[in-house]
Protein backbone atom coordinates (compact mmCIF):
# COMPACT_ATOMS: atom_id res chain seq x y z
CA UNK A 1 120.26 77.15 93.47
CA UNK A 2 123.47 79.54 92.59
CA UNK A 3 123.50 82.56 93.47
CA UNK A 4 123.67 83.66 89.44
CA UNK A 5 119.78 81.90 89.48
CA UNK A 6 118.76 83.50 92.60
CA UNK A 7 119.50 86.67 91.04
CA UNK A 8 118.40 86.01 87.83
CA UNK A 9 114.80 86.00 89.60
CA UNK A 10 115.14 89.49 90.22
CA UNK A 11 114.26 92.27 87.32
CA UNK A 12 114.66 95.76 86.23
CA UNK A 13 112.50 97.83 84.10
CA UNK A 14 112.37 101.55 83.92
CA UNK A 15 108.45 101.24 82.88
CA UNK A 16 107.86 98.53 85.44
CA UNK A 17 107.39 100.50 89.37
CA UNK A 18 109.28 102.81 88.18
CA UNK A 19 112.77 100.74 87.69
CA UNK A 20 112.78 99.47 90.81
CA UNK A 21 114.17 95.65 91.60
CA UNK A 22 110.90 93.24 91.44
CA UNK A 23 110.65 89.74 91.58
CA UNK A 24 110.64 88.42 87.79
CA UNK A 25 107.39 88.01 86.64
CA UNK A 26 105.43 90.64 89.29
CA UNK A 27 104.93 93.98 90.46
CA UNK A 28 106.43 93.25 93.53
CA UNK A 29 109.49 95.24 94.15
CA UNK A 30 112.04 93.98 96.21
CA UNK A 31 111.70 96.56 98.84
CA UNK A 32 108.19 95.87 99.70
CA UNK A 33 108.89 92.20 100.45
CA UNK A 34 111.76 93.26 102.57
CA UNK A 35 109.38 95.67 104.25
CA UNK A 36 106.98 92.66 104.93
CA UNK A 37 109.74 90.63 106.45
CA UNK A 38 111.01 93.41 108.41
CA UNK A 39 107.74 94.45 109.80
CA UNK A 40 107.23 90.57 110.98
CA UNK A 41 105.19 89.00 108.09
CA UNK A 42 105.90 85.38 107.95
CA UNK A 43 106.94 83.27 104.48
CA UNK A 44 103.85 81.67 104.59
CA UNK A 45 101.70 84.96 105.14
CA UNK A 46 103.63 86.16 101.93
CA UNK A 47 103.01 82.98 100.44
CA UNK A 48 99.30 83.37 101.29
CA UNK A 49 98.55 86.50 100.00
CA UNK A 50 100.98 86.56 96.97
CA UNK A 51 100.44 82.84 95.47
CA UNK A 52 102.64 81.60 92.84
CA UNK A 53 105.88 83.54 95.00
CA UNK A 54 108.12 81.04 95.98
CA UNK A 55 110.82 80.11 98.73
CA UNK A 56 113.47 81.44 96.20
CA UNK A 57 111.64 84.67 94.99
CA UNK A 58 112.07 85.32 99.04
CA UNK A 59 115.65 84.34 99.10
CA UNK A 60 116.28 86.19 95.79
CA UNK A 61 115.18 89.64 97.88
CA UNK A 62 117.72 88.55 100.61
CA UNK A 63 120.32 88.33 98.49
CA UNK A 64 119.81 91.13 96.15
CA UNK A 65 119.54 93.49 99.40
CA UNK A 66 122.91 91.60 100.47
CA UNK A 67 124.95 92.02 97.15
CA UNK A 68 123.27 95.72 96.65
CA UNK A 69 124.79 96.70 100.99
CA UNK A 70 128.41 94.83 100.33
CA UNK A 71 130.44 97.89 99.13
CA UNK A 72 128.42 100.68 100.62
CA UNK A 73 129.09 102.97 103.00
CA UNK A 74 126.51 105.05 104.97
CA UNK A 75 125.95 107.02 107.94
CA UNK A 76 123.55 105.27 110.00
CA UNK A 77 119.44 106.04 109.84
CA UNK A 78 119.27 107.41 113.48
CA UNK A 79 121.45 109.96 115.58
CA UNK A 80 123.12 107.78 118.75
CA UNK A 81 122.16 109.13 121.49
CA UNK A 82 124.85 111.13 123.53
């Protein structure tokens, strides 16, 4: 699947979750999945509890957050530590 498709999954609507980026088709913003990935969910938990998602609905949320982070610049989330 191109990247163009991957993307294509992904959907804005300023009356859907309040414009944020879901996954075509949902209410699931892009975010949240992100959030469940980072916080150790599993694809197949996902899967479990959100059926009809698929493999590239996950990979879609990858590579939106990817393309969205390539010409950004920010200060990090946390102070360093002297």
């Amino acid at each position: 699947m191109t990247d163009e498709q991957l993307l294509g999954r992904i959907t804005f609507n300023r009356n859907v979750m309040a414009g944020k980026p879901v996954i075509k088709g949902t209410r699931l913003t892009v975010d949240y999945i992100l959030g469940l990935l980072a916080h150790g969910a599993t694809a197949t938990e996902i899967f479990e509890e959100y059926q009809g998602l698929t493999p590239e609905d996950l990979r879609a949320c990858l590579l939106f957050a990817t393309r969205s982070l390539e010409n950004t610049s920010f200060l990090p989330l946390t102070a360093e530590n002297p």
